[in-house]
PDB file of N, CA and C in Angstrom:
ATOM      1  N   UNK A   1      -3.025   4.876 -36.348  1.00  0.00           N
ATOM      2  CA  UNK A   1      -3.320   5.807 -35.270  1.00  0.00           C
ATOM      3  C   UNK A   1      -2.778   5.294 -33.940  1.00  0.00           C
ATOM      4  N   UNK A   2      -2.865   3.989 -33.444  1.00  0.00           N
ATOM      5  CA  UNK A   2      -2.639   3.204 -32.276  1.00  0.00           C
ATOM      6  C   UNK A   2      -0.606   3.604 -32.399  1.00  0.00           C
ATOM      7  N   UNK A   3      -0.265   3.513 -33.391  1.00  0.00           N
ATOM      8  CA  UNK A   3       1.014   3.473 -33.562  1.00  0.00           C
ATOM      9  C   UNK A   3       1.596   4.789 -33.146  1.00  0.00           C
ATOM     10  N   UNK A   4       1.089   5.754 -33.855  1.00  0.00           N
ATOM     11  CA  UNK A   4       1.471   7.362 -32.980  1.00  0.00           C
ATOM     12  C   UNK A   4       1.121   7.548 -32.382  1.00  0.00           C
ATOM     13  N   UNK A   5      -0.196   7.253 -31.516  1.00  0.00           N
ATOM     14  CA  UNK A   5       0.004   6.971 -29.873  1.00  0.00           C
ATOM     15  C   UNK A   5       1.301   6.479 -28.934  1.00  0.00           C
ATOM     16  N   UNK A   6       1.075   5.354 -29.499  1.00  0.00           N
ATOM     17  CA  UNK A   6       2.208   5.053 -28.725  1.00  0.00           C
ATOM     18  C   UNK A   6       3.818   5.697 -29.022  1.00  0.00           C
ATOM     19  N   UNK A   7       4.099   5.788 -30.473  1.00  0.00           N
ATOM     20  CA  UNK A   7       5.097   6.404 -30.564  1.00  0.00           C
ATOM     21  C   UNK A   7       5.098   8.095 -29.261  1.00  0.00           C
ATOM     22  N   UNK A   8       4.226   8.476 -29.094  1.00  0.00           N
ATOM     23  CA  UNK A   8       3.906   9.769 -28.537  1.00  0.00           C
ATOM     24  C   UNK A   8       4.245   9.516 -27.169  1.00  0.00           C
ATOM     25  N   UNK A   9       3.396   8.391 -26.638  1.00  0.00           N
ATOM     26  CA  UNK A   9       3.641   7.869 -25.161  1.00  0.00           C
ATOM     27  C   UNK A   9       4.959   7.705 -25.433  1.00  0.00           C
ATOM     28  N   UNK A  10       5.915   6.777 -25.892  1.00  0.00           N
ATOM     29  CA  UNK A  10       7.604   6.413 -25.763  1.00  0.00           C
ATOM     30  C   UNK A  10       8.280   7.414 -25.214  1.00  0.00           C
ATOM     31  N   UNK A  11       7.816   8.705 -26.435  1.00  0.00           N
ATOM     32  CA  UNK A  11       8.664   9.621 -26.273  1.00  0.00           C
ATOM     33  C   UNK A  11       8.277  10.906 -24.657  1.00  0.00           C
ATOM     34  N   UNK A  12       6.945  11.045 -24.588  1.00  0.00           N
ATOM     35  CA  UNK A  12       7.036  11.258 -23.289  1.00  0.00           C
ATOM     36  C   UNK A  12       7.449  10.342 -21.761  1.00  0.00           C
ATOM     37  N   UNK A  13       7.460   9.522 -22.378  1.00  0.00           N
ATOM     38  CA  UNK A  13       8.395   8.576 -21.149  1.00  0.00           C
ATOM     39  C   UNK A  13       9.599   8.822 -21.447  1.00  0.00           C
ATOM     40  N   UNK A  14      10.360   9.020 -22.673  1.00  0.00           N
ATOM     41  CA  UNK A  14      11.435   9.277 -22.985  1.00  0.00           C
ATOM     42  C   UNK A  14      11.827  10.593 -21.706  1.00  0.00           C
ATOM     43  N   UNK A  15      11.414  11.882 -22.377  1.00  0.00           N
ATOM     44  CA  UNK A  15      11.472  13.162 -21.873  1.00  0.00           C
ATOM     45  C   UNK A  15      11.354  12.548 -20.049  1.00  0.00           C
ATOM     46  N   UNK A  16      10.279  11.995 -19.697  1.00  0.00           N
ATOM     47  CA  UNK A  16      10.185  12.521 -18.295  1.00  0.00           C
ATOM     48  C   UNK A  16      11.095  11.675 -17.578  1.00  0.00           C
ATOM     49  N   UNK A  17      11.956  10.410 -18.429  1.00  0.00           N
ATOM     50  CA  UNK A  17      13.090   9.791 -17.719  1.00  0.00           C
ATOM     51  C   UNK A  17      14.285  10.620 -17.822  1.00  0.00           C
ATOM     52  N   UNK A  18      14.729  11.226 -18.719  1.00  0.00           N
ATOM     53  CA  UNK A  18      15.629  12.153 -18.483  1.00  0.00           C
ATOM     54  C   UNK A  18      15.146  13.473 -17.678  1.00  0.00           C
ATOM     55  N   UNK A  19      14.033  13.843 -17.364  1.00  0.00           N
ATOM     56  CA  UNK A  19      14.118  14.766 -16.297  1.00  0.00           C
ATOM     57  C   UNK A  19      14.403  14.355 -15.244  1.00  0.00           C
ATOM     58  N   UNK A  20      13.941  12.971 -14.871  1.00  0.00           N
ATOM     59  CA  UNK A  20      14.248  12.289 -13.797  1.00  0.00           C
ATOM     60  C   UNK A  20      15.721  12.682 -13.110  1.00  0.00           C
ATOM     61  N   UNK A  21      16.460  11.862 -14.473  1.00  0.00           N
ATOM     62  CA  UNK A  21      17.805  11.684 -14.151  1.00  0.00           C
ATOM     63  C   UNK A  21      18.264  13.415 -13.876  1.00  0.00           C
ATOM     64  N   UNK A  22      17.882  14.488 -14.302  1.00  0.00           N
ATOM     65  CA  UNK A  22      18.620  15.749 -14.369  1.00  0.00           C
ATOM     66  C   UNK A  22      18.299  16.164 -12.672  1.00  0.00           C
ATOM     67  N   UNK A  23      17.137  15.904 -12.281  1.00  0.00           N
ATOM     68  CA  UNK A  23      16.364  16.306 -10.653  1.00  0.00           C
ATOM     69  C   UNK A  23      17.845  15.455 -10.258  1.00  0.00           C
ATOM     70  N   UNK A  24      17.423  14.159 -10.051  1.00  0.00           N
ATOM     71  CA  UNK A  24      18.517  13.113  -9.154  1.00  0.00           C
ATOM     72  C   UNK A  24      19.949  13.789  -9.428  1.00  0.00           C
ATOM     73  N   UNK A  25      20.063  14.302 -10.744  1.00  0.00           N
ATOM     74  CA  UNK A  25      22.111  15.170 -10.544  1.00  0.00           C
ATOM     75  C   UNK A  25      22.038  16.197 -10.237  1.00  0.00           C
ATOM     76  N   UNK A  26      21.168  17.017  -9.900  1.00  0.00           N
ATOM     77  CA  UNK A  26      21.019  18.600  -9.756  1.00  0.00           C
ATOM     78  C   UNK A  26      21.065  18.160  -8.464  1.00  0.00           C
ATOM     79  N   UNK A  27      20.063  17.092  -7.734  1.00  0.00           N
ATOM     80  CA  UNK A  27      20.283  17.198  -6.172  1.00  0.00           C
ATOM     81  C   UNK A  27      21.273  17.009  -5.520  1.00  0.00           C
ATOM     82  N   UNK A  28      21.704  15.680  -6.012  1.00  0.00           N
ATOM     83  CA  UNK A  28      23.079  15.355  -5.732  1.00  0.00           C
ATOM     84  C   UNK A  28      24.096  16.434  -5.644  1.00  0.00           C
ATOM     85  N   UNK A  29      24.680  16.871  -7.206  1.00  0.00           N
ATOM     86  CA  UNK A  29      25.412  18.026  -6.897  1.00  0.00           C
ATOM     87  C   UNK A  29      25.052  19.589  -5.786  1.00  0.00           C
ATOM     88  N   UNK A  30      23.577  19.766  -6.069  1.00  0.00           N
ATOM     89  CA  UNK A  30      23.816  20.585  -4.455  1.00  0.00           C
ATOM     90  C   UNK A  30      23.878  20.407  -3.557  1.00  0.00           C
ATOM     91  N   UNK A  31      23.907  18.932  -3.527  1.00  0.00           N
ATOM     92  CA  UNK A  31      24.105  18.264  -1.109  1.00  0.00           C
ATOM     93  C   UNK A  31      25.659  17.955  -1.523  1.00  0.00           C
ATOM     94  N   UNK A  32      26.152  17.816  -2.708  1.00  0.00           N
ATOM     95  CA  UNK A  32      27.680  17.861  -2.670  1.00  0.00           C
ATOM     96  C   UNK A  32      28.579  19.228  -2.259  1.00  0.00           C
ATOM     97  N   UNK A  33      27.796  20.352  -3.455  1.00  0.00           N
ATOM     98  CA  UNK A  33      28.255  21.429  -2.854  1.00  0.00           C
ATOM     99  C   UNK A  33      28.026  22.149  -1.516  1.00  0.00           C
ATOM    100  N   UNK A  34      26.901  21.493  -0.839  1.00  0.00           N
ATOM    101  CA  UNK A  34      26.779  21.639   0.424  1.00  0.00           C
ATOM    102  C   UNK A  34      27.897  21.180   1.408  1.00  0.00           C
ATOM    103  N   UNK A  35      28.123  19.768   1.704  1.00  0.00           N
ATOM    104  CA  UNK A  35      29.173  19.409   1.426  1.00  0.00           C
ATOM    105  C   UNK A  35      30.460  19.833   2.052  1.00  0.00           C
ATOM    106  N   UNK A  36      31.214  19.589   0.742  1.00  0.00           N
ATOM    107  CA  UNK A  36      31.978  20.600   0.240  1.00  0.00           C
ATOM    108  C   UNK A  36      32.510  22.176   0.901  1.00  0.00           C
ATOM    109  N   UNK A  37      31.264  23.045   0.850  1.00  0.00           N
ATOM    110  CA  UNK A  37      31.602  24.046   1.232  1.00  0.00           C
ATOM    111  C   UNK A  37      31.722  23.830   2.650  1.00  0.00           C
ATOM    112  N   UNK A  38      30.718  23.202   3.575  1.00  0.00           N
ATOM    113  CA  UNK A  38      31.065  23.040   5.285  1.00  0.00           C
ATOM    114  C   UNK A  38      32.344  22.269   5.553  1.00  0.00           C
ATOM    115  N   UNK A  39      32.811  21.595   4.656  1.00  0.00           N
ATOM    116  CA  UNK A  39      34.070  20.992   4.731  1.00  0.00           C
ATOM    117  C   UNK A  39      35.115  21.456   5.723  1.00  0.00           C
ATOM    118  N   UNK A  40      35.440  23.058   5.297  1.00  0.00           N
ATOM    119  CA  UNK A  40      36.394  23.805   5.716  1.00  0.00           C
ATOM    120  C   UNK A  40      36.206  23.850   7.038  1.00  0.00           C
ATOM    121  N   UNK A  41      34.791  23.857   7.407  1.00  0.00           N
ATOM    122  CA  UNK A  41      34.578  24.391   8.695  1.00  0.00           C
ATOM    123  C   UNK A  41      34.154  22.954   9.593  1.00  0.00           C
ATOM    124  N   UNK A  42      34.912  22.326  10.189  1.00  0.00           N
ATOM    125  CA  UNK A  42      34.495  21.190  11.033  1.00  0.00           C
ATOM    126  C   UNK A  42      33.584  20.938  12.245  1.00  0.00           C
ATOM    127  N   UNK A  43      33.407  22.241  12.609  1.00  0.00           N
ATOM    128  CA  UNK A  43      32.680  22.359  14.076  1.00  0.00           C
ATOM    129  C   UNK A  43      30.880  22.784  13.262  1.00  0.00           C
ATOM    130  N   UNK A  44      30.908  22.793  12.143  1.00  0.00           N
ATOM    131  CA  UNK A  44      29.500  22.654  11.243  1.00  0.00           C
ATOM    132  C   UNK A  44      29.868  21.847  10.892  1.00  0.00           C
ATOM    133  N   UNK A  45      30.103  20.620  10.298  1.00  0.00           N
ATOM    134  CA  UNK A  45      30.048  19.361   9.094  1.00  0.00           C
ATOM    135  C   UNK A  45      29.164  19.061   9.679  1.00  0.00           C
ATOM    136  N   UNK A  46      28.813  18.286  10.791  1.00  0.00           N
ATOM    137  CA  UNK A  46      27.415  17.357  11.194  1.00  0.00           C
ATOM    138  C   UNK A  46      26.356  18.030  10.697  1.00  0.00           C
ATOM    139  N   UNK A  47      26.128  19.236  11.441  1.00  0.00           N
ATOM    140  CA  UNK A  47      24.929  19.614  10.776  1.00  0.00           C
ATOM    141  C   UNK A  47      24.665  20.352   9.212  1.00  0.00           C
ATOM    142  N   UNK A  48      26.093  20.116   8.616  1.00  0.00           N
ATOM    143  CA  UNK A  48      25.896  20.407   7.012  1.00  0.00           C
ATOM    144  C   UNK A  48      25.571  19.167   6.485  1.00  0.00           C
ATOM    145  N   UNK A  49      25.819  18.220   7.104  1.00  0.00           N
ATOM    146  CA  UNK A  49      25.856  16.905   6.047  1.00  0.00           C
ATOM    147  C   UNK A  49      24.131  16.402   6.671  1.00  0.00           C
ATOM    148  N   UNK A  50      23.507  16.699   7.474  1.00  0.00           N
ATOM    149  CA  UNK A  50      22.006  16.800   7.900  1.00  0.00           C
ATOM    150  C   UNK A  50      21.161  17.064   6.735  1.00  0.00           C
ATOM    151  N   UNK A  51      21.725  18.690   6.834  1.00  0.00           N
ATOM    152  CA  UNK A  51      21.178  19.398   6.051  1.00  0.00           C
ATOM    153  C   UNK A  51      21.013  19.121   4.363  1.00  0.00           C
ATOM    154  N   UNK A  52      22.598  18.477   3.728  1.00  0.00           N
ATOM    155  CA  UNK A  52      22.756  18.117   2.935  1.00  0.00           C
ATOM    156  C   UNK A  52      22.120  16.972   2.502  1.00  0.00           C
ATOM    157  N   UNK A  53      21.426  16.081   3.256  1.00  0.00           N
ATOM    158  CA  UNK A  53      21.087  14.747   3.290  1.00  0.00           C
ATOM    159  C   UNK A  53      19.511  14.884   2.854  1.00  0.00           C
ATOM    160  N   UNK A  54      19.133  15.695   3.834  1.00  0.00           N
ATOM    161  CA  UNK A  54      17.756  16.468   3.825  1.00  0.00           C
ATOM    162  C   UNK A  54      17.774  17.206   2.460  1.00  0.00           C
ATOM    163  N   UNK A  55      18.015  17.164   1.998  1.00  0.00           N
ATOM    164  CA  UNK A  55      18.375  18.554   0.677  1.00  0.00           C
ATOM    165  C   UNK A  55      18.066  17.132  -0.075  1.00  0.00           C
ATOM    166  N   UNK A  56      18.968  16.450  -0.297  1.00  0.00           N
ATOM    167  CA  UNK A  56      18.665  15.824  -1.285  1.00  0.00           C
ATOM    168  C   UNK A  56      17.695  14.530  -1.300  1.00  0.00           C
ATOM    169  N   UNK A  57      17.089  14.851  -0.442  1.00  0.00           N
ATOM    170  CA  UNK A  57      15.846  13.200  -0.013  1.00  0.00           C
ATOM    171  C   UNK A  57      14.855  14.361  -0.287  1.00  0.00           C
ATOM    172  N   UNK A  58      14.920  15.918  -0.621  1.00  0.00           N
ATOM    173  CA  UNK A  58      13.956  16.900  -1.430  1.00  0.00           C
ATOM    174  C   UNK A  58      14.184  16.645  -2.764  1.00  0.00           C
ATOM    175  N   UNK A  59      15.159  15.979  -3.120  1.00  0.00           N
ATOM    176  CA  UNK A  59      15.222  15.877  -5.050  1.00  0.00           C
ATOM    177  C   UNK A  59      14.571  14.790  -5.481  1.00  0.00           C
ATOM    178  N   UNK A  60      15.336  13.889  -4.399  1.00  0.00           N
ATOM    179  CA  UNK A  60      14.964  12.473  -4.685  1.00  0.00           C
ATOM    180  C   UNK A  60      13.244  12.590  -4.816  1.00  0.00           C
ATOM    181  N   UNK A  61      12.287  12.946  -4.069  1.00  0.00           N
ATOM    182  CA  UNK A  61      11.069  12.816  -3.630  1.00  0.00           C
ATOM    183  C   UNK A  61      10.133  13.288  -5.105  1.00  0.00           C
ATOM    184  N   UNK A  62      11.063  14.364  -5.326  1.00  0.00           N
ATOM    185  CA  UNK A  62      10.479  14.667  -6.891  1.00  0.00           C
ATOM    186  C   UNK A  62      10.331  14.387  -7.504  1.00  0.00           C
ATOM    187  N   UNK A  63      11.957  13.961  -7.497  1.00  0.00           N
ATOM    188  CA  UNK A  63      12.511  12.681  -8.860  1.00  0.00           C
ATOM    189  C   UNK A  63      11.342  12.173  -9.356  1.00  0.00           C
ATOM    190  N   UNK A  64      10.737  11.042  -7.715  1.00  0.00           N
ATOM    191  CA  UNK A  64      10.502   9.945  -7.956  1.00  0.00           C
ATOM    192  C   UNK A  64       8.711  10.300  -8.584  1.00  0.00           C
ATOM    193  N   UNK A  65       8.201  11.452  -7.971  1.00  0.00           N
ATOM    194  CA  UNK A  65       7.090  11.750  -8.374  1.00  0.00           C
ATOM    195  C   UNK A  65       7.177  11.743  -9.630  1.00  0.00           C
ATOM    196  N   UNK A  66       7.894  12.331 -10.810  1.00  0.00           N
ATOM    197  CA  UNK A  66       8.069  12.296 -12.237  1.00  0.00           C
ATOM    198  C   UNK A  66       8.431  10.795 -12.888  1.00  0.00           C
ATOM    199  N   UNK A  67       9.282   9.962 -12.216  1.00  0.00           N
ATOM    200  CA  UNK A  67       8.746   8.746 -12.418  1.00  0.00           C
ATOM    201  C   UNK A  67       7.831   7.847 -12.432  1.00  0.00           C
ATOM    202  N   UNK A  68       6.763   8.441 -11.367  1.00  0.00           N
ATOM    203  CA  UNK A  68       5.669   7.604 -11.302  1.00  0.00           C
ATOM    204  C   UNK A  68       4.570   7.534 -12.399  1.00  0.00           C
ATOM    205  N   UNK A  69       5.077   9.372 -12.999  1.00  0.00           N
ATOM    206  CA  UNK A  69       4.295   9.793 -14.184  1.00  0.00           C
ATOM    207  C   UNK A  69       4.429   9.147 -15.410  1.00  0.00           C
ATOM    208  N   UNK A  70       5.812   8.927 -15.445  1.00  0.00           N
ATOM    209  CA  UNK A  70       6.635   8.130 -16.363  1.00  0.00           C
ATOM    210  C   UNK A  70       5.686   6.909 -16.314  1.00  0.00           C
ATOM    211  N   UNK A  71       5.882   6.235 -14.957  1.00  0.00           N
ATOM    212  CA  UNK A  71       5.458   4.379 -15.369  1.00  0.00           C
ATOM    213  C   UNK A  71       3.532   4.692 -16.129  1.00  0.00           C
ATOM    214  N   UNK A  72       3.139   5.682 -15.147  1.00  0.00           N
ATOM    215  CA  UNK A  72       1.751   5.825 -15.639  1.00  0.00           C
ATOM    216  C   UNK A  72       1.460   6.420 -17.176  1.00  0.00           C
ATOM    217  N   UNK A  73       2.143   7.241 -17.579  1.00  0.00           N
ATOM    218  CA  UNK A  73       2.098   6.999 -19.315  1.00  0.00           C
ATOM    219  C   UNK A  73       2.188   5.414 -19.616  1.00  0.00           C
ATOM    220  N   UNK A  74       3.674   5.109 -19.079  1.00  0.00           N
ATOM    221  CA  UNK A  74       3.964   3.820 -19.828  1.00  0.00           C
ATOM    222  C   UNK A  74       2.672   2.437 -19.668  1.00  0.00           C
ATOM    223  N   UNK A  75       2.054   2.827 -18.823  1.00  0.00           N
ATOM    224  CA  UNK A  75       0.964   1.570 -18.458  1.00  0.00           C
ATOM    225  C   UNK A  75      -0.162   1.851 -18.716  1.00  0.00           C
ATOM    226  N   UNK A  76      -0.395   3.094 -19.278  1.00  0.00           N
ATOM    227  CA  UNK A  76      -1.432   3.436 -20.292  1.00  0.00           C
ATOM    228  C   UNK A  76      -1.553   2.871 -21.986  1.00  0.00           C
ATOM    229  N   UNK A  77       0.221   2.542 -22.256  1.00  0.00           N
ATOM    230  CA  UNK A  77       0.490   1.903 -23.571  1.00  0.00           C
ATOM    231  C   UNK A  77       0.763   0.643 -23.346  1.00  0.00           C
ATOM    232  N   UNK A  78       0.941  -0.193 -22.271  1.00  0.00           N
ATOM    233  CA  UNK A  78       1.588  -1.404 -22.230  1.00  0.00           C
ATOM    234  C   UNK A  78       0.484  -2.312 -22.740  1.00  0.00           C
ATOM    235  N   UNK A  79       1.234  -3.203 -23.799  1.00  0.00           N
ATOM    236  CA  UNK A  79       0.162  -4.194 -23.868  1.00  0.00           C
ATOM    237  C   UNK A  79      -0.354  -5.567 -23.348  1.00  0.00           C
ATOM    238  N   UNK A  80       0.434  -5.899 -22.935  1.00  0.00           N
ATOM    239  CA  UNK A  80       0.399  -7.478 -21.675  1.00  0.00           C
ATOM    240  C   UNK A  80      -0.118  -7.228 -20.732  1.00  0.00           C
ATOM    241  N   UNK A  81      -0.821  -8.292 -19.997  1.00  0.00           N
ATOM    242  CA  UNK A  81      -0.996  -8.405 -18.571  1.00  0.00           C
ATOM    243  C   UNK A  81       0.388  -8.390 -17.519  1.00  0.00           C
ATOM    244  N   UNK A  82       1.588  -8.996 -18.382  1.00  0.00           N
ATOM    245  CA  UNK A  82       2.639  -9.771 -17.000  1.00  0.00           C
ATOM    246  C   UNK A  82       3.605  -7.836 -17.335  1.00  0.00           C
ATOM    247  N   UNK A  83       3.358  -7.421 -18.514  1.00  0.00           N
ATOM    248  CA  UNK A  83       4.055  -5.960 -18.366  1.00  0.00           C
ATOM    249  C   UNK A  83       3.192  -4.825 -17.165  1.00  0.00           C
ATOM    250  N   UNK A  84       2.199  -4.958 -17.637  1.00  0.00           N
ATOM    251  CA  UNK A  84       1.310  -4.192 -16.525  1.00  0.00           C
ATOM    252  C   UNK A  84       1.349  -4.139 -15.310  1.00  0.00           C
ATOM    253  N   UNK A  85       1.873  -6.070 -14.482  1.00  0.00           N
ATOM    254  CA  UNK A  85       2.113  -5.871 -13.626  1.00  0.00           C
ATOM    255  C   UNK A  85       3.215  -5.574 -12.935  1.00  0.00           C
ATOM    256  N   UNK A  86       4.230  -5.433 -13.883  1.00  0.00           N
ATOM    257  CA  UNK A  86       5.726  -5.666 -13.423  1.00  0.00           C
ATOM    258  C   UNK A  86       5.722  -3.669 -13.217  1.00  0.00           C
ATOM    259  N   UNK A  87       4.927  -3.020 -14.309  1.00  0.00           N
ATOM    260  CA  UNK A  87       4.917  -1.901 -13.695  1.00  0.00           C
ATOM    261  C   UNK A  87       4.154  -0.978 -13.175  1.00  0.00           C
ATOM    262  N   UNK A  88       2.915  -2.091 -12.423  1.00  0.00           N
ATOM    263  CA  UNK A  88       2.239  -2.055 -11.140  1.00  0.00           C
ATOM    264  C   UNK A  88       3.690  -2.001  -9.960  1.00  0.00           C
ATOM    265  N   UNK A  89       4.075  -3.027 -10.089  1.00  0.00           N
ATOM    266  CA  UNK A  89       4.741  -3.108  -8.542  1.00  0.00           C
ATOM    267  C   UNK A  89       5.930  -1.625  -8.654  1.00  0.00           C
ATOM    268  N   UNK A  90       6.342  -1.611  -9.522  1.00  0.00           N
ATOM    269  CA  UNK A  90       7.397  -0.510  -9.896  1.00  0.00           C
ATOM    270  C   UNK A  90       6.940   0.974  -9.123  1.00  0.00           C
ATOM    271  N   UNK A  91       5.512   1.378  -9.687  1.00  0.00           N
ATOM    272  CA  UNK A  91       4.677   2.175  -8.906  1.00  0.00           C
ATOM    273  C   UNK A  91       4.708   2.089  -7.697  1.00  0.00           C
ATOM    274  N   UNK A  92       4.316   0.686  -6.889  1.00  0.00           N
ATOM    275  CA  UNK A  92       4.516   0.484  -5.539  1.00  0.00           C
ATOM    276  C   UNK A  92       5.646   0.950  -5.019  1.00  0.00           C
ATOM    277  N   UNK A  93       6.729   0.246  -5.721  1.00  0.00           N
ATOM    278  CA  UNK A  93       7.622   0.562  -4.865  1.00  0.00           C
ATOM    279  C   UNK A  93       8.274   1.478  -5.011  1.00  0.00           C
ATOM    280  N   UNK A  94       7.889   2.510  -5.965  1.00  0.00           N
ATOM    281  CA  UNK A  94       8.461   3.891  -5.974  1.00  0.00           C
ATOM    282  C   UNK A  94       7.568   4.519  -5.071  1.00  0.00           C
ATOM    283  N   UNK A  95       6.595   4.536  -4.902  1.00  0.00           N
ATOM    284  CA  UNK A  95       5.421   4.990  -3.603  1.00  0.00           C
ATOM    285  C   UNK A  95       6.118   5.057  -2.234  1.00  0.00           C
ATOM    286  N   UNK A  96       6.032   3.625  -2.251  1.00  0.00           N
ATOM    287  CA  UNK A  96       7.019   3.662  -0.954  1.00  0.00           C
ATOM    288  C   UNK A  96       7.612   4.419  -0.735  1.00  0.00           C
ATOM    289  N   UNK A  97       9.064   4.355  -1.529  1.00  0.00           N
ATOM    290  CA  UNK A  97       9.958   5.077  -1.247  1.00  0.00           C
ATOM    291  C   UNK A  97       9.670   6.631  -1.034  1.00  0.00           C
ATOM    292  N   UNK A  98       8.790   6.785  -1.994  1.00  0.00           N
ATOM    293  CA  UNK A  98       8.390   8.143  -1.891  1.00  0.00           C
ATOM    294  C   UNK A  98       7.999   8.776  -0.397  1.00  0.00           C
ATOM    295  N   UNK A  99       7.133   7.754  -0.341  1.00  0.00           N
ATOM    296  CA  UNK A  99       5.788   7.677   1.579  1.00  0.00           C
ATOM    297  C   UNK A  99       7.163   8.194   2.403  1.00  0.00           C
ATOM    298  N   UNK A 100       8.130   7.231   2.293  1.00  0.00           N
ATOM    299  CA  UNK A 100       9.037   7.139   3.502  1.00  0.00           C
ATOM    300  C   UNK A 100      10.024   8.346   3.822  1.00  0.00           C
ATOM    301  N   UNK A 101      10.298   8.937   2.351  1.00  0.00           N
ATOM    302  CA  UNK A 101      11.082   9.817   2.296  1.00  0.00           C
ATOM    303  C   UNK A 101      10.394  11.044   2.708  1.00  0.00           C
ATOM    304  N   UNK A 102       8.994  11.569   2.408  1.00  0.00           N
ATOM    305  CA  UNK A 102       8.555  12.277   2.767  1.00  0.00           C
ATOM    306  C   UNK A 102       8.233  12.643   4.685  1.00  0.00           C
ATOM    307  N   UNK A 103       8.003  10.933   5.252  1.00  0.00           N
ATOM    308  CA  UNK A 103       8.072  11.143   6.164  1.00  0.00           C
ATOM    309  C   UNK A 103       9.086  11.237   7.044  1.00  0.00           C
ATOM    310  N   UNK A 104      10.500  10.606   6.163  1.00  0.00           N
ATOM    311  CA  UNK A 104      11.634  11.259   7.059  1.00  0.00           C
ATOM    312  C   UNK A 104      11.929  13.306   6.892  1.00  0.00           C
ATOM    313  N   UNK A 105      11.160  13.539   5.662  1.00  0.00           N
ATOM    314  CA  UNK A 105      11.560  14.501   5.935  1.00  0.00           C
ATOM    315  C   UNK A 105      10.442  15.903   6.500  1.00  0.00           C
ATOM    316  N   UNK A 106       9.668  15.398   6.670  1.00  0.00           N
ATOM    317  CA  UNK A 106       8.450  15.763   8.114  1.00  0.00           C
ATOM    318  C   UNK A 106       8.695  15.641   9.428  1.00  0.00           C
ATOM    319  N   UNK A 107       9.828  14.552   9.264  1.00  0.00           N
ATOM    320  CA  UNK A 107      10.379  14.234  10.893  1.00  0.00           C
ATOM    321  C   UNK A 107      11.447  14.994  11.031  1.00  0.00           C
ATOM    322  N   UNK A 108      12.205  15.830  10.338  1.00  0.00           N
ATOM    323  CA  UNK A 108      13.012  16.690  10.460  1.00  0.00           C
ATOM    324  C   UNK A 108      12.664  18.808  10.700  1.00  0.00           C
ATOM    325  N   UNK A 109      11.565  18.504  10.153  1.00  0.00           N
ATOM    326  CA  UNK A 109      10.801  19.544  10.185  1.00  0.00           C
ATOM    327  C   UNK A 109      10.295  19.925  11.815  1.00  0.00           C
TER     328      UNK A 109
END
């Protein structure tokens, strides 16, 4: 039973690391095509590439929320103390990043 648990946990860490990764290329590619399209027009680039920047510190922020979900499955199955903490701090410092990004993008607001 302990075993398809965990097999169960893997695989939803599985799934929510590749959503991860799909948020982080979906954002990317739309602050690219953002981008991109102001390209042509030079007297907008500054404030496309703002905008674009801002756009994607909105993917990233997600991203990272679905990662955090990720480590928290995974530290629901971990069995060590020194694994637990390695993704204790992981949490932290995806937090962070998270905290910061949110508040740069409150400060743009």
């Amino acid at each position: 039973m302990t075993t398809f648990v965990h097999d169960i946990a893997l695989g939803v860490v599985t799934v929510l690391n590749v959503v991860v990764t799909v948020i982080i290329c979906a954002g990317a590619a739309l602050a690219l095509v953002k981008l991109f399209t102001s390209a042509t027009q030079p007297a907008l680039f500054a404030t496309a590439m703002v905008d674009a920047r801002l756009a994607l510190a909105r993917w990233l922020a997600l991203a990272l929320e679905f990662a955090v979900a990720g480590d928290i499955v995974l530290m629901a199955i971990t069995p060590t103390w020194s694994e637990l903490g390695m993704l204790a701090a992981l949490i932290v410092l995806r937090m962070a990043l998270n905290y910061s990004l949110e508040r740069e993008l409150a400060a743009s607001r």
